[in-house]
Protein backbone atom coordinates (compact mmCIF):
# COMPACT_ATOMS: atom_id res chain seq x y z
CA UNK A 1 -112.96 -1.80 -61.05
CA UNK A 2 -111.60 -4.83 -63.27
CA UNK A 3 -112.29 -6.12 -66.70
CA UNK A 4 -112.92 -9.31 -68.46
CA UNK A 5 -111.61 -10.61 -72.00
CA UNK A 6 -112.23 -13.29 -73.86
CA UNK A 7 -109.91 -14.73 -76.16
CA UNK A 8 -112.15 -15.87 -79.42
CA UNK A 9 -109.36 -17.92 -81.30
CA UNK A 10 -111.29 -18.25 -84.38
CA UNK A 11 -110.81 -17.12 -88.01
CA UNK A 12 -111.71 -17.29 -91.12
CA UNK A 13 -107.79 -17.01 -92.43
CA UNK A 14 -104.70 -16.51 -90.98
CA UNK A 15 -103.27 -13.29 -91.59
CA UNK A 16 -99.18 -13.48 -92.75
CA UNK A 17 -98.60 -11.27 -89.81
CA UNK A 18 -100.55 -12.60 -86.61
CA UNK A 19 -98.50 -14.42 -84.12
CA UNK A 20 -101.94 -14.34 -81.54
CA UNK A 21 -103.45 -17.70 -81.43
CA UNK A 22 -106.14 -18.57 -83.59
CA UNK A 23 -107.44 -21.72 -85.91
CA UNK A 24 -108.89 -21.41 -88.89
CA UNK A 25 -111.55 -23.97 -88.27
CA UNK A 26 -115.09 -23.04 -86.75
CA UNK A 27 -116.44 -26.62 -85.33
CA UNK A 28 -116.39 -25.99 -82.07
CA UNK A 29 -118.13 -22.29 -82.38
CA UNK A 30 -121.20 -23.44 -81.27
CA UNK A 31 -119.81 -25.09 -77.88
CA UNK A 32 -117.27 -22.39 -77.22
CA UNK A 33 -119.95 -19.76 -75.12
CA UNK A 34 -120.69 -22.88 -72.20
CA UNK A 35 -116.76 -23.18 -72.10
CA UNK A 36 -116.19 -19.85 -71.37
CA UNK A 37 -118.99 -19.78 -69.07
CA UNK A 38 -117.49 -22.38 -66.83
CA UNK A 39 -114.11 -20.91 -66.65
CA UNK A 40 -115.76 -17.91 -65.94
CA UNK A 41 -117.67 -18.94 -62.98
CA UNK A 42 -115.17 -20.97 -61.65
CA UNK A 43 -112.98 -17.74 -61.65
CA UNK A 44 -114.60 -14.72 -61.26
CA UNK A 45 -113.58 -14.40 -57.62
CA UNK A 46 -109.96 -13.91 -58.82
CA UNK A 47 -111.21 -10.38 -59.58
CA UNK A 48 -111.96 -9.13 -55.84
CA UNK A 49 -115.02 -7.61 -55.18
CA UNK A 50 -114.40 -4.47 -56.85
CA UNK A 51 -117.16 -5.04 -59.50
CA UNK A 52 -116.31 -5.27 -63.26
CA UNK A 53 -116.45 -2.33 -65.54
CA UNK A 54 -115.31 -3.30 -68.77
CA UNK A 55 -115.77 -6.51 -71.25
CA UNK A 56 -114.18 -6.90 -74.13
CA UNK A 57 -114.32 -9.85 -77.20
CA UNK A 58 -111.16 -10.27 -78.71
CA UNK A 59 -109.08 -12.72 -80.81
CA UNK A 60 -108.77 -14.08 -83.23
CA UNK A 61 -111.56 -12.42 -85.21
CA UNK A 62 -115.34 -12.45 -82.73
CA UNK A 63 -117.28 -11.15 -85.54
CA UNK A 64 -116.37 -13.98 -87.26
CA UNK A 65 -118.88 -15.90 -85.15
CA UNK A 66 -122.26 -17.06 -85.50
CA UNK A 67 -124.07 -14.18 -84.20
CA UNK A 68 -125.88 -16.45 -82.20
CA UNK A 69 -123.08 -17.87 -80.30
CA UNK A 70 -121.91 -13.86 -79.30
CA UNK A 71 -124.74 -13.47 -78.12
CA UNK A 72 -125.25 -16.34 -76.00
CA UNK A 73 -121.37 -15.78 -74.79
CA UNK A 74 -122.62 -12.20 -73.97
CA UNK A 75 -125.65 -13.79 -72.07
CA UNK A 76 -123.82 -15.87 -69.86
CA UNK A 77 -121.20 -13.62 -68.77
CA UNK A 78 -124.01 -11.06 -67.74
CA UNK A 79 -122.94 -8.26 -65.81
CA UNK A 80 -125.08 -5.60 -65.28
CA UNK A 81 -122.26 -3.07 -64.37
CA UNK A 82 -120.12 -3.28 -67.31
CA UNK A 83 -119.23 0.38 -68.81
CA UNK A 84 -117.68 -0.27 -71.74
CA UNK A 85 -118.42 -3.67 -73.92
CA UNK A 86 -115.69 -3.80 -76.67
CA UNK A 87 -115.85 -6.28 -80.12
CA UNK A 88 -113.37 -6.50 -82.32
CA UNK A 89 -114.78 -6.92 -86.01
CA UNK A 90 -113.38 -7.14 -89.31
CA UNK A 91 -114.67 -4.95 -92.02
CA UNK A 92 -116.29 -7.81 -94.18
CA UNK A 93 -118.20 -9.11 -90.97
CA UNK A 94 -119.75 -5.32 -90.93
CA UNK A 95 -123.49 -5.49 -91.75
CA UNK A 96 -126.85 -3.92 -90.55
CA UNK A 97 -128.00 -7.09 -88.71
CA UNK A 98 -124.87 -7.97 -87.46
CA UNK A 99 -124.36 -4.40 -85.65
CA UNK A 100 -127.83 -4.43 -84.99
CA UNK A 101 -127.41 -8.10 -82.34
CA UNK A 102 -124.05 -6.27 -81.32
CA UNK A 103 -126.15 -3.23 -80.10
CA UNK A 104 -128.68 -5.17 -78.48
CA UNK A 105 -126.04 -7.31 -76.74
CA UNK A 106 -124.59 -4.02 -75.03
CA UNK A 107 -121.63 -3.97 -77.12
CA UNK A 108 -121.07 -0.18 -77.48
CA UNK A 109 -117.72 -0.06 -78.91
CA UNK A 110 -116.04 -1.91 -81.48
CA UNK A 111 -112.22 -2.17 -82.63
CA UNK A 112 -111.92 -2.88 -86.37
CA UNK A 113 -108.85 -4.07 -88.17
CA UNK A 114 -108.12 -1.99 -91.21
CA UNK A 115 -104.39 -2.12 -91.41
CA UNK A 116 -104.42 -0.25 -94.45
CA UNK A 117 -106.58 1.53 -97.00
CA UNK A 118 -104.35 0.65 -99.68
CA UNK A 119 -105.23 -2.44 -101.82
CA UNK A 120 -102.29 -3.77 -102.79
CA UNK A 121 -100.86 -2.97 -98.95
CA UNK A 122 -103.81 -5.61 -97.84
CA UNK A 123 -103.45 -8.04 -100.02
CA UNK A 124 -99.39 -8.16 -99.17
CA UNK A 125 -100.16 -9.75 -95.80
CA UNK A 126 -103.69 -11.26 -96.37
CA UNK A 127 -106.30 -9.23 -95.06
CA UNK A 128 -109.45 -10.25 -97.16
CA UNK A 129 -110.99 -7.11 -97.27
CA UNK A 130 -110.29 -3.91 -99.84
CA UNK A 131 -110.12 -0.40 -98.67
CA UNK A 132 -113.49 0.07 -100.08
CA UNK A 133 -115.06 -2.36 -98.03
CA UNK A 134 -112.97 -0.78 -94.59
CA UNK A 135 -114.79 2.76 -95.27
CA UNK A 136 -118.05 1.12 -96.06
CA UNK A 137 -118.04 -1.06 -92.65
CA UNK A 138 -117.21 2.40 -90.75
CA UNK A 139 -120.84 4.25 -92.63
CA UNK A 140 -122.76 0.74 -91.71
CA UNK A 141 -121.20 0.72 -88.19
CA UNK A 142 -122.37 5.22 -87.93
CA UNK A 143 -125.77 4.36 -89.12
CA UNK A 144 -126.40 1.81 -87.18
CA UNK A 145 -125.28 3.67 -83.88
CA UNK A 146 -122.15 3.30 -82.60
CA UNK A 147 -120.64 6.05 -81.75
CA UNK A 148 -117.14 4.84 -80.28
CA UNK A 149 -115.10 2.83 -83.14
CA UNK A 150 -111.82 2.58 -82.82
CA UNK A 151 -109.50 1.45 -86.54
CA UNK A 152 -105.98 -0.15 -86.48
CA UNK A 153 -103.60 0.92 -88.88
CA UNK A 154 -99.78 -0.96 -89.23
CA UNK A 155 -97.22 1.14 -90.85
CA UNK A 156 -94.01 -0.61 -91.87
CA UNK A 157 -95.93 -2.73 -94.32
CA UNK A 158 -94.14 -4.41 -97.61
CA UNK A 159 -94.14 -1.91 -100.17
CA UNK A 160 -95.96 1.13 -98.02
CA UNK A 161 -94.47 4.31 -98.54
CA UNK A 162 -94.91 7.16 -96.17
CA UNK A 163 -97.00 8.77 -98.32
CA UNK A 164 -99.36 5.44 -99.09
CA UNK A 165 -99.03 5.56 -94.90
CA UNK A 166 -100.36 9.28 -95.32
CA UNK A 167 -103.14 8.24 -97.58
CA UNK A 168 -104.42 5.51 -95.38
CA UNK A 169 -104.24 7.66 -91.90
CA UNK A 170 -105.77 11.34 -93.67
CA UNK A 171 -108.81 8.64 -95.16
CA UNK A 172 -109.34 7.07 -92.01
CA UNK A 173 -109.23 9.71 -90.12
CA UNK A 174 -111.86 11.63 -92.66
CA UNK A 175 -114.21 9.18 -91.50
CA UNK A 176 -114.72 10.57 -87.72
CA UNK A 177 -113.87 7.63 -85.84
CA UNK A 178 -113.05 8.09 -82.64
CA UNK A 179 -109.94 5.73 -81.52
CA UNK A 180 -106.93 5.22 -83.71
CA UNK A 181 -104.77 2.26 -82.86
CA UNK A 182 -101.41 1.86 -84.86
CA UNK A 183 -98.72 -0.38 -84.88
CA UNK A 184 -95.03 -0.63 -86.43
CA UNK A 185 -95.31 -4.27 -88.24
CA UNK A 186 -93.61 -6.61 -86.65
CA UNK A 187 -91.80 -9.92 -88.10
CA UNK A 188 -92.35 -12.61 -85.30
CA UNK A 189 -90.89 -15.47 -86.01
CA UNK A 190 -92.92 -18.64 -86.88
CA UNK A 191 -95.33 -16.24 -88.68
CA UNK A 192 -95.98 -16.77 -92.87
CA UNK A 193 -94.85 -12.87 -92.89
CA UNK A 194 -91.58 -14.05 -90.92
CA UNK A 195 -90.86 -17.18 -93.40
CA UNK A 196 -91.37 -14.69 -96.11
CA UNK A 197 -88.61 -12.18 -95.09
CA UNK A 198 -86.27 -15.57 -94.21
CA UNK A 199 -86.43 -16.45 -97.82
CA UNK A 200 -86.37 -12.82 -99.22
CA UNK A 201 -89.37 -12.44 -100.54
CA UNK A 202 -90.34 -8.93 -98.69
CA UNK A 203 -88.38 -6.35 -97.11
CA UNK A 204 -88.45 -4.89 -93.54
CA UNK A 205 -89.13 -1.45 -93.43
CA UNK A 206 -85.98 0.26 -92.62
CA UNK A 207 -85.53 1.83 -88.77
CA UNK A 208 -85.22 5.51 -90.76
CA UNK A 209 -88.81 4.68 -93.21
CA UNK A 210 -90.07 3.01 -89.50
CA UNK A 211 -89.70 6.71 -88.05
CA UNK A 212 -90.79 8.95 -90.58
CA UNK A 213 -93.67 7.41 -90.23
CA UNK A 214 -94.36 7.17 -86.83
CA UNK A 215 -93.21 10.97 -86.80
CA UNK A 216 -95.94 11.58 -89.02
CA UNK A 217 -98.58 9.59 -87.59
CA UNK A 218 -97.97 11.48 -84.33
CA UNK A 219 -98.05 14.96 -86.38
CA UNK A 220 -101.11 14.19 -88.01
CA UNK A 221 -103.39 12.74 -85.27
CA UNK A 222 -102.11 15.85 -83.35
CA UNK A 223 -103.56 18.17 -85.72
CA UNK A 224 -106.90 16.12 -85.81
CA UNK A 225 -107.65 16.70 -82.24
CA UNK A 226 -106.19 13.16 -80.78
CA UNK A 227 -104.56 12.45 -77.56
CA UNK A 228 -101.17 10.51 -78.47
CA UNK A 229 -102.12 7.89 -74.28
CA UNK A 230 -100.03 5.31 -75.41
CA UNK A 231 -96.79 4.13 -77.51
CA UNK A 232 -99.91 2.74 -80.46
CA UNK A 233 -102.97 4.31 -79.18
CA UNK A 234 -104.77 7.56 -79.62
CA UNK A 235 -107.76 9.48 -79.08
CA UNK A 236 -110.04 11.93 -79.10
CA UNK A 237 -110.82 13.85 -75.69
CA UNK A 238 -112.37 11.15 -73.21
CA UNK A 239 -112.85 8.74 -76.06
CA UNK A 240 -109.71 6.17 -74.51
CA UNK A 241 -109.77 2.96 -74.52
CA UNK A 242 -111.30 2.29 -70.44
CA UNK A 243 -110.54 -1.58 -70.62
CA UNK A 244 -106.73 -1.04 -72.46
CA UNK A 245 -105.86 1.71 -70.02
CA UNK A 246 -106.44 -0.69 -67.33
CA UNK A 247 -104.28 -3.23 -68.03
CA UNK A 248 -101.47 -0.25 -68.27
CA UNK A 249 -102.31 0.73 -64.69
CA UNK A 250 -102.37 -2.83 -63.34
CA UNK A 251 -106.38 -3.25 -62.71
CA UNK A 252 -107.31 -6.63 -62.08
CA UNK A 253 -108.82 -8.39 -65.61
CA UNK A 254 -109.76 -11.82 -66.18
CA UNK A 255 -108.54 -13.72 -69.48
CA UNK A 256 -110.88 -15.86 -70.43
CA UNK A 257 -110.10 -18.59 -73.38
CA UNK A 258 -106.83 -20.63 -74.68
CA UNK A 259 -103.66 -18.39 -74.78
CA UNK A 260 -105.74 -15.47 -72.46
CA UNK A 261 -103.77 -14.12 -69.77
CA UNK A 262 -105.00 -12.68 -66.60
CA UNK A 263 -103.91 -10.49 -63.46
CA UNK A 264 -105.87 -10.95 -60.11
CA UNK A 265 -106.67 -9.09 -57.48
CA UNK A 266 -103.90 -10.62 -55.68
CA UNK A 267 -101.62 -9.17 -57.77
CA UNK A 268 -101.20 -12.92 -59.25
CA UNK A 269 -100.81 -13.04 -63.48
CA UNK A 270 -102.25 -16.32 -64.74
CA UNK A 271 -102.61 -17.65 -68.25
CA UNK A 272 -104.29 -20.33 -70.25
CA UNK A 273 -102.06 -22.23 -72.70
CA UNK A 274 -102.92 -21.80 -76.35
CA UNK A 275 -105.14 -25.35 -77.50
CA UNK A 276 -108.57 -25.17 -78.31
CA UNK A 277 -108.89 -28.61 -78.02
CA UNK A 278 -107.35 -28.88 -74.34
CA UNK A 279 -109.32 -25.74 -73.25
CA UNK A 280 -113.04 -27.65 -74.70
CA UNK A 281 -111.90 -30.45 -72.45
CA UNK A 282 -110.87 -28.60 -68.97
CA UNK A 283 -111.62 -24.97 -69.41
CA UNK A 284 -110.58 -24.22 -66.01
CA UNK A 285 -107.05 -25.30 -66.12
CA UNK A 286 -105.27 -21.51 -65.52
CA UNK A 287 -101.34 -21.71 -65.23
CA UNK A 288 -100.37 -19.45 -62.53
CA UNK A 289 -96.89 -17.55 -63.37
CA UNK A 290 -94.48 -17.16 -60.36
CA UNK A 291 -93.29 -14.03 -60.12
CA UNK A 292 -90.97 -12.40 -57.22
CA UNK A 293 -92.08 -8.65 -56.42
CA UNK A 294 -88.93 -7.56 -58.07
CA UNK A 295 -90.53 -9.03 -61.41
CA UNK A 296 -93.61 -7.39 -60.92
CA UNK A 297 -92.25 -3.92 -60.17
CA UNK A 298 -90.45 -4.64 -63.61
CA UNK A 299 -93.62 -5.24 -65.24
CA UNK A 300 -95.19 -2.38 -64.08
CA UNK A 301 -92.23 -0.31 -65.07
CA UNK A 302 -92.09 -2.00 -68.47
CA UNK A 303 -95.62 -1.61 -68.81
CA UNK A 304 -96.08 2.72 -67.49
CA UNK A 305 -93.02 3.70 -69.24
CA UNK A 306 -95.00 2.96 -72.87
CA UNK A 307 -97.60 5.16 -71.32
CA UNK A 308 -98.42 9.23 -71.83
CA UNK A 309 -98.83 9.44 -68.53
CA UNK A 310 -95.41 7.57 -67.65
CA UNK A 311 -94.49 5.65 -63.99
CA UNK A 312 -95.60 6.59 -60.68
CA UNK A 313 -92.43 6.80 -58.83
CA UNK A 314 -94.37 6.70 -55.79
CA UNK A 315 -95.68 3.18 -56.27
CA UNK A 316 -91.94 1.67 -55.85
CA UNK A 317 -90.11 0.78 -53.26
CA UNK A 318 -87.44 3.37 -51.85
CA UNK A 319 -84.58 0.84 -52.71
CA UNK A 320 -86.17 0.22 -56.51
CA UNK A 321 -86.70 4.05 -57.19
CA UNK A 322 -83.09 5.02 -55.63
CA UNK A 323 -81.64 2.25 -58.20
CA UNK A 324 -84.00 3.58 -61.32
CA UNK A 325 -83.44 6.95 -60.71
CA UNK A 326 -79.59 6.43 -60.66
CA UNK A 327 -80.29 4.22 -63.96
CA UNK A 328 -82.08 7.02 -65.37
CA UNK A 329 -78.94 9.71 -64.79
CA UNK A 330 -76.86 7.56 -67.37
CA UNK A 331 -78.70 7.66 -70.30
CA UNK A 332 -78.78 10.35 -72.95
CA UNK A 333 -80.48 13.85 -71.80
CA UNK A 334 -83.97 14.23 -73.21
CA UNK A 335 -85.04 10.30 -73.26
CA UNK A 336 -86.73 10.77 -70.14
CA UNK A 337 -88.86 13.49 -68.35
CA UNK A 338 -89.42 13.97 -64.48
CA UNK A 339 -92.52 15.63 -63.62
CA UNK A 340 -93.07 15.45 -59.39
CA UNK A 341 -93.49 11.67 -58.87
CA UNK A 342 -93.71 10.55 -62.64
CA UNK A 343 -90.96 9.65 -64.90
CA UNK A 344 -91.64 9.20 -68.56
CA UNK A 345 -90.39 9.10 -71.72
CA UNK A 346 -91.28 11.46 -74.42
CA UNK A 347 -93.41 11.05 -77.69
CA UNK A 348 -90.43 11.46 -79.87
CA UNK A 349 -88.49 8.39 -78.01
CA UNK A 350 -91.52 5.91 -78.07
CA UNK A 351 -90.35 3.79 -80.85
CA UNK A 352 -87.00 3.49 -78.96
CA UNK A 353 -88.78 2.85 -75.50
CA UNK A 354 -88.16 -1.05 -75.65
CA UNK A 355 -84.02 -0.26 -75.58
CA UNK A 356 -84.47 2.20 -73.05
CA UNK A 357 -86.40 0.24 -70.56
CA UNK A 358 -83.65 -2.30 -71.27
CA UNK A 359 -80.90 0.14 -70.29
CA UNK A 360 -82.93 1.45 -67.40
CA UNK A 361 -83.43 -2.36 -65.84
CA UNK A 362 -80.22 -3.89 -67.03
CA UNK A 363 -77.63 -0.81 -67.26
C-alpha cells in the first residue's frame, strides 16, 4: 500500500529552528487545494496500483489554513481507502470547530508541535504558543475525539536543562497521548537559530547534556509503556506512525507540493523544488533524481539502520551484504546486533548512528 503527503508551506512565523520550506505569507491559500489537485492527478499512477493507505498534511504549519481550503484539499484528493489521515497542527490553531471540520474530513490523527512545555524554552526559538496553551490544545483535541495524537518534543534547546527536559516529557506524557516524537535540535545552517549561534548569542547543547537526555527520554518513555520504533519516534502498542513507518521500509508515497519529495513504485525518488510561486504556475514539474542501484541500496541502509527493527540483510545483493558484513566486523563490539537476517544498531548507539552508517559505507 503507498501514501500521499502534501507539503503545506505556509506559516504564520518562522520558527528560529526550521530549515523545511515555508513562507510566511498566506495569499495564495485559497488557490493552493486546485494546485495540488492537478499534480495529483497528473501523478497518481507513479504509485502502482497497490491502492493508498495513508494521507498525511504536513508543512509548514496545515492548521494554519483556512479551514475551508483543508477541506476542499481533503475533497479533491478523495480516497476512499485511506487508513490513517494525519494533520499536523499547532497548539494555538487547536479549537472545537477546527477539530470538529478535521473529524469530518477523515483526519483521525494529528501530530502537534510542542517542542517544549517550558515557557521561556519556547519563546528561545519562537514558537508562539505557552505551555499552557500545548496542554489545553491536547484536552480540546480528547474531547473532541481523537484518539491518536502524537506531540514533538526537541531536547538540546538554549538554556534546557535535563531536568526542564524531564519536566516537559513527565507533563506530556501525563496527558495520555499516544505518539511521542522527539528530536535532538539541530543548528542548520541558513536558519535564524544557526545565525544566532554564529554570532554567539546561544549555546549548543554539549554532545555529553545531548545524551543524558536522550538516555533519559528513552528511560522514561520505557517506563510509560512506549515502543522506542525509531531513532525520534515512539509509541504505545500498535499506536505507530503507519504513513512514517512506510517511508522507513521503502513503500511507494507521493510528495505532493514545493520542496515534497516522492518515491515511486518504480523504485524512482522524485522531488519538487522549493518555490511557491513556480509550483502555482506548473504544479506538475517533478525533478526526477538519478540514482544507480548502489545509491539506493545505500538509502535503504541509511534509512533501516535508524530503525528498531534494523536492515533486512536479505534484501541486498550477495556482493553488498558480503562487503557490509565485513564493514560491520571493524567497528567497536556492541554498536551493532545480528539477529538471523537483520542487522541493527542498538538503542543506546542511536544518537551515534549517523557516524556509524558512515563507517559502515565509507570504512
Amino acid at each position: 500500500m503507498a501514501g500521499i503527503y502534501v507539503h503545506f508551506p505556509f506559516c504564520r512565523a518562522k520558527c528560529a529552528y526550521c530549515d523545511f520550506y515555508s513562507i510566511a505569507d498566506g495569499r495564495l491559500m485559497a488557490a493552493y487545494p486546485e494546485a495540488v489537485a492537478a499534480e495529483f492527478n497528473a501523478r497518481k499512477g507513479e504509485l502502482g496500483s497497490g491502492g493508498i493507505s495513508t494521507l498525511y498534511f504536513g508543512g509548514g504549519t496545515p492548521s494554519s489554513l483556512p479551514l475551508s481550503a483543508l477541506e476542499a484539499t481533503a475533497r479533491l484528493l478523495y480516497v476512499p481507502s485511506v487508513e490513517e489521515f494525519t494533520i499536523e497542527v499547532n497548539p494555538e490553531d487547536v479549537n472545537p470547530d477546527a477539530v470538529g471540520l478535521w473529524a469530518a474530513m477523515g483526519v483521525n490523527r494529528v501530530s502537534m508541535g510542542v517542542q517544549s512545555l517550558v515557557d521561556s524554552e519556547l519563546k528561545s526559538v519562537g514558537r508562539r504558543h505557552s505551555a499552557d496553551d500545548a496542554i489545553h490544545a491536547i484536552e480540546i483535541l480528547k474531547s473532541g475525539g481523537m484518539e491518536n495524537i502524537s506531540a514533538d518534543l526537541i531536547y538540546g534547546l538554549p538554556g534546557q536543562t535535563c531536568e526542564s527536559f524531564a519536566f516537559s516529557l513527565n507533563r506530556l506524557l501525563d496527558t495520555g497521548i499516544q505518539h511521542l516524537s522527539a528530536y535532538l535540535l539541530s543548528y542548520e545552517p541558513g536558519t535564524l537559530l544557526w545565525r544566532r549561534l554564529q554570532r554567539g548569542l546561544v549555546e549548543e547543547a554539549s554532545e555529553e547534556m545531548a545524551y543524558s537526555m536522550y538516555r533519559m527520554l528513552c528511560h522514561v518513555a520505557r517506563d510509560r509503556g512506549f515502543n522506542h520504533y525509531e531513532i525520534s519516534n515512539f509509541a504505545l502498542p500498535e499506536m505507530e506512525s503507519r504513513h512514517n513507518s512506510a517511508y522507513w521500509t521503502l513503500e511507494p508515497y507521493l510528495g505532493l507540493g514545493p520542496g515534497a519529495h516522492s518515491l515511486g513504485a518504480d523504485g524512482i525518488r522524485r522531488y519538487n523544488e522549493p518555490s511557491l510561486k513556480e509550483y502555482m504556475l506548473n504544479p506538475v514539474a517533478s525533478i526526477a533524481e538519478e540514482e544507480t542501484e548502489e545509491e539506493r541500496l545505500d538509502d535503504f541502509l541509511l534509512i533501516s539502520l535508524r530503525t528498531q527493527s534494523g536492515l533486512n540483510l536479505s534484501r541486498l545483493n550477495e556482493n553488498r551484504r558480503s562487503q557490509l558484513l565485513a564493514a560491520a566486523e571493524n567497528l567497536p563490539e556492541g554498536t551493532l546486533v545480528r539477529e538471523g537476517d537483520s542487522l541493527r544498531i542498538p538503542e543506546s548507539h542511536w544518537l551515534r548512528s549517523d557516524a556509524i552508517i558512515r563507517e559502515l559505507l565509507f570504512g
